[in-house]
C-alpha atoms as a PDB file:
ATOM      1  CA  UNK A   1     -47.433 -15.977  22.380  1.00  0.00           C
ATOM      2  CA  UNK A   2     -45.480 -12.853  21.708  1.00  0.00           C
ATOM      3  CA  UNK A   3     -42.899 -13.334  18.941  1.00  0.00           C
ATOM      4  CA  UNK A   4     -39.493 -11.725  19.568  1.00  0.00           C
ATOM      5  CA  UNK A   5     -36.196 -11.195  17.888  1.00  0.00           C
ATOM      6  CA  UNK A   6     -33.990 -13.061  20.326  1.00  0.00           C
ATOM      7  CA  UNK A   7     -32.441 -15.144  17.596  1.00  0.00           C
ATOM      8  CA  UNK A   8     -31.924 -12.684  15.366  1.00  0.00           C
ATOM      9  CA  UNK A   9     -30.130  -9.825  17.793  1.00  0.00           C
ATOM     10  CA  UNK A  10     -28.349 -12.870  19.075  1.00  0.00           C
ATOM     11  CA  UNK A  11     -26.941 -13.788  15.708  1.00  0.00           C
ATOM     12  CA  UNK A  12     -25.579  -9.904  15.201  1.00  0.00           C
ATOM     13  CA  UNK A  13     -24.689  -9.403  18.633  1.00  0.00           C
ATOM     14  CA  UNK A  14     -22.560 -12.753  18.236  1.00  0.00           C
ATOM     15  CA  UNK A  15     -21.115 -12.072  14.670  1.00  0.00           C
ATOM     16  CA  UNK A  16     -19.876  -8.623  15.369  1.00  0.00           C
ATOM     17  CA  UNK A  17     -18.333 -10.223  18.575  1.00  0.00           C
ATOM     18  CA  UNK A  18     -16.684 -12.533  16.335  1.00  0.00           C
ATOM     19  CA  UNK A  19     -14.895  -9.188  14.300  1.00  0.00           C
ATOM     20  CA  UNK A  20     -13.521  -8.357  17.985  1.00  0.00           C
ATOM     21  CA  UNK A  21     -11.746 -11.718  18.838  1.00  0.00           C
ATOM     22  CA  UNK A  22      -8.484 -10.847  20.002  1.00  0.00           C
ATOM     23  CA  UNK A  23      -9.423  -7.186  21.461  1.00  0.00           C
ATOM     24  CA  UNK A  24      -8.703  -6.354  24.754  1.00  0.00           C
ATOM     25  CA  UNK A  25     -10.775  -5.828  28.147  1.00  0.00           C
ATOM     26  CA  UNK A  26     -14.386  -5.253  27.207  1.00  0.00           C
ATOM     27  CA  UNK A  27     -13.600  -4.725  23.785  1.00  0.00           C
ATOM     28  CA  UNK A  28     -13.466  -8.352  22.986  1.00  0.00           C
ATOM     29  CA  UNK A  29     -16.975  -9.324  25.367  1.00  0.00           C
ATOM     30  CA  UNK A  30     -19.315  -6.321  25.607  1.00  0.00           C
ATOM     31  CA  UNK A  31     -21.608  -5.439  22.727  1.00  0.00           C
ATOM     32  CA  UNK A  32     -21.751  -1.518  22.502  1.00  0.00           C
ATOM     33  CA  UNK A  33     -17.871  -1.359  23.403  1.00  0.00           C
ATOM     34  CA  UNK A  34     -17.695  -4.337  20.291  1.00  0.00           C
ATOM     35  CA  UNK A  35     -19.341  -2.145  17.946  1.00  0.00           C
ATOM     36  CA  UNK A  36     -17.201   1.048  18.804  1.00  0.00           C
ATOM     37  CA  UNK A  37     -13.895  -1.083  18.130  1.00  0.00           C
ATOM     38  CA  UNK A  38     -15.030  -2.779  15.106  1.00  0.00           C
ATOM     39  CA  UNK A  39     -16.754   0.136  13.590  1.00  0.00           C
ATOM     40  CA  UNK A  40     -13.145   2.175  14.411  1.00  0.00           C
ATOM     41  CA  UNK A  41     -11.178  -0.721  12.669  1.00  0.00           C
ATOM     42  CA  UNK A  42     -13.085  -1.086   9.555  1.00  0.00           C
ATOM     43  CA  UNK A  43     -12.669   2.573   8.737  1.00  0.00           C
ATOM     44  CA  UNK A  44      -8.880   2.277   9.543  1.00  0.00           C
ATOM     45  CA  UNK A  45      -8.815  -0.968   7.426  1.00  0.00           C
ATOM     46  CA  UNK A  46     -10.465   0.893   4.395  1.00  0.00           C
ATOM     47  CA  UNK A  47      -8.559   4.417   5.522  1.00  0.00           C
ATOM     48  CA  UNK A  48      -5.499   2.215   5.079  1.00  0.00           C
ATOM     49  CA  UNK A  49      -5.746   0.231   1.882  1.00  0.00           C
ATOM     50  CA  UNK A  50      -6.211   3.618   0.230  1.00  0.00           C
ATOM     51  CA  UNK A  51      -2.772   5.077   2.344  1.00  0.00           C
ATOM     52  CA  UNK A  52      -1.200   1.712   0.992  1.00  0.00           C
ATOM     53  CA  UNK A  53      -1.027   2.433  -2.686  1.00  0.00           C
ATOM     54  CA  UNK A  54       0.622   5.501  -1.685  1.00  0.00           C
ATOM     55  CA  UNK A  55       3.188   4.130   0.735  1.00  0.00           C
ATOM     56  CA  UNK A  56       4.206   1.958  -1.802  1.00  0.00           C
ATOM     57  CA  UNK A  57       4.560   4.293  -4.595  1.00  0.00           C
ATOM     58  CA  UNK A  58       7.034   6.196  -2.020  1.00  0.00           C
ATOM     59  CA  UNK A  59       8.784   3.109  -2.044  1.00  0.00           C
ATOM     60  CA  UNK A  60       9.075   2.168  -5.479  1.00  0.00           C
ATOM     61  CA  UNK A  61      10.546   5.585  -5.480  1.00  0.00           C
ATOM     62  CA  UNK A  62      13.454   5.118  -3.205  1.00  0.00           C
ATOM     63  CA  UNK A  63      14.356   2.122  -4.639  1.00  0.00           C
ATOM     64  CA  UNK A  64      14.555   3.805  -8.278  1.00  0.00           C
ATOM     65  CA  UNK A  65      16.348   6.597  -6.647  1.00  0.00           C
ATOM     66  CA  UNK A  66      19.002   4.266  -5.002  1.00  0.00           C
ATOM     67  CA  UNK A  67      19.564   2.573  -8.547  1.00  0.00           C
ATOM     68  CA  UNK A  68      20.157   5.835 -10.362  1.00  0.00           C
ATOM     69  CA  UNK A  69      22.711   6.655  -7.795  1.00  0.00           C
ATOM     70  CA  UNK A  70      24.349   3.419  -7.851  1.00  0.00           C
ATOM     71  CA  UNK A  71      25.346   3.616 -11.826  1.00  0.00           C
ATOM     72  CA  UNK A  72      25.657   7.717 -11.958  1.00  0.00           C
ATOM     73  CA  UNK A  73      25.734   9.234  -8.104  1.00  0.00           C
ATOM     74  CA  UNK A  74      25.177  12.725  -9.969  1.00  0.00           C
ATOM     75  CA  UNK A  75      22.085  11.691 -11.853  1.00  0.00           C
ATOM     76  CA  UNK A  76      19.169  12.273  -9.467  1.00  0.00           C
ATOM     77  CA  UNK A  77      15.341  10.779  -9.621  1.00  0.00           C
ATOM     78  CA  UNK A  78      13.330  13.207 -11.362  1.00  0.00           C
ATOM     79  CA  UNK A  79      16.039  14.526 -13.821  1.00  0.00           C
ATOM     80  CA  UNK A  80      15.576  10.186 -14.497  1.00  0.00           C
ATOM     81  CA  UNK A  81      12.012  10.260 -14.854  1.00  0.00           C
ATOM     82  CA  UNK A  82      12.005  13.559 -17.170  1.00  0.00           C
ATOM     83  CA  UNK A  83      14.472  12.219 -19.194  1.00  0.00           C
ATOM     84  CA  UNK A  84      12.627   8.736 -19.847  1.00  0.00           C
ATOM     85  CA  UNK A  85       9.609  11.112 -21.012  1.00  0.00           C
ATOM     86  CA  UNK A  86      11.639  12.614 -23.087  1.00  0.00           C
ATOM     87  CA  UNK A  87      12.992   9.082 -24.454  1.00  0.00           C
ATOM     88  CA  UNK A  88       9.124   7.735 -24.443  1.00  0.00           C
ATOM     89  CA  UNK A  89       9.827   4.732 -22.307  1.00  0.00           C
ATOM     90  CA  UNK A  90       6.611   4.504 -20.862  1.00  0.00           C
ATOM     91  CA  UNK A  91       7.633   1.969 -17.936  1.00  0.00           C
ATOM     92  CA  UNK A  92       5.538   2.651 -14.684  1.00  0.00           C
ATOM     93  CA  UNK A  93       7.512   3.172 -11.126  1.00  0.00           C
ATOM     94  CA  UNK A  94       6.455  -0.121 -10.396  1.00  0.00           C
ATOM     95  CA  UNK A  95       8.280  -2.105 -12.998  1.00  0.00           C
ATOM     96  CA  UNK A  96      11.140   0.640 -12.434  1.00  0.00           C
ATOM     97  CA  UNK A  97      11.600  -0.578  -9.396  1.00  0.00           C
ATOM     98  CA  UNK A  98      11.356  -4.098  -9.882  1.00  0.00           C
ATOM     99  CA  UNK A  99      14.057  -4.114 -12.335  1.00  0.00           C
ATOM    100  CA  UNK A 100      16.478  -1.763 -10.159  1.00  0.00           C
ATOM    101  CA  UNK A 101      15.975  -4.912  -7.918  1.00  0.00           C
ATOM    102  CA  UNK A 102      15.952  -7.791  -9.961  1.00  0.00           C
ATOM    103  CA  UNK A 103      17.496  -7.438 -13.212  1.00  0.00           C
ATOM    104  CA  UNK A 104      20.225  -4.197 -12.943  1.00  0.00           C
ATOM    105  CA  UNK A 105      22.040  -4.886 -15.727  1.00  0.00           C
ATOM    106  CA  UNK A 106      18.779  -4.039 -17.967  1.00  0.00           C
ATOM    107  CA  UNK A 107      17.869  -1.409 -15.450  1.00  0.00           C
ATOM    108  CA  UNK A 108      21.288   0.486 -16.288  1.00  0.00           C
ATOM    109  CA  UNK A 109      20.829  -0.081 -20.249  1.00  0.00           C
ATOM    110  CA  UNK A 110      17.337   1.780 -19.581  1.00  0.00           C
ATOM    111  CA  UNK A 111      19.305   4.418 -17.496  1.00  0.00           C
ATOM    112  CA  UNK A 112      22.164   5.166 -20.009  1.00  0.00           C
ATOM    113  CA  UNK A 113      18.983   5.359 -22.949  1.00  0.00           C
ATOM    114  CA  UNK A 114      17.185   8.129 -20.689  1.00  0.00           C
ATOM    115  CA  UNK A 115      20.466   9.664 -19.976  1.00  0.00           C
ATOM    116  CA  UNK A 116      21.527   9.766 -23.983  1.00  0.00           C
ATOM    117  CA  UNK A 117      17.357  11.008 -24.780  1.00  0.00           C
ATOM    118  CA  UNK A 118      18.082  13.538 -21.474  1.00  0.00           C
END
């Protein structure tokens, strides 16, 4: 008896199938159009969780920026961020950000300390 793979190419051909639930037209049911889409969206999905460390940088950024403005609309972002260097407040954008948002009256003690350092 001759010994094939059946089981085995069924088993890929039905868990890459799987990756494509919710595709459209032959995306979703035929094998080589599968593989295309799923191959496509995996890079995408790995493209993108590199682009989304980036994104939100940009938007820990804005959000510092708006801050600043609010307490001092002539005291701009980078002048800001030089000046803290120049205090040595080593706070990341992140945290920044997350006090401009949550806690602004420590967020304007930490502005009016760069400012003084600035």
């Amino acid at each position: 008896m001759r010994s094939t793979s059946g089981v085995v190419t069924r088993r890929r051909h039905k868990r890459l199938l799987k990756m494509a639930k919710g595709y459209r037209h032959g995306r979703k049911n035929l094998f080589k159009r599968s593989k295309e889409a799923v191959k496509k969206a995996l890079t995408h999905a790995y493209q993108d969780r590199k682009k989304k460390k980036g994104q939100f940088r940009s938007l820990w950024i804005i959000r510092i920026n708006a801050a600043v403005r609010l307490i001092d609309p002539a005291y701009s972002y980078s002048k800001f961020i030089n000046d803290l260097k120049i205090a040595d407040i080593q706070l990341d954008r992140k945290i920044l950000a997350e006090m401009a948002v949550n806690d602004s009256a420590e967020f304007a003690k930490i502005v009016e300390t760069a400012k003084q350092a600035g």
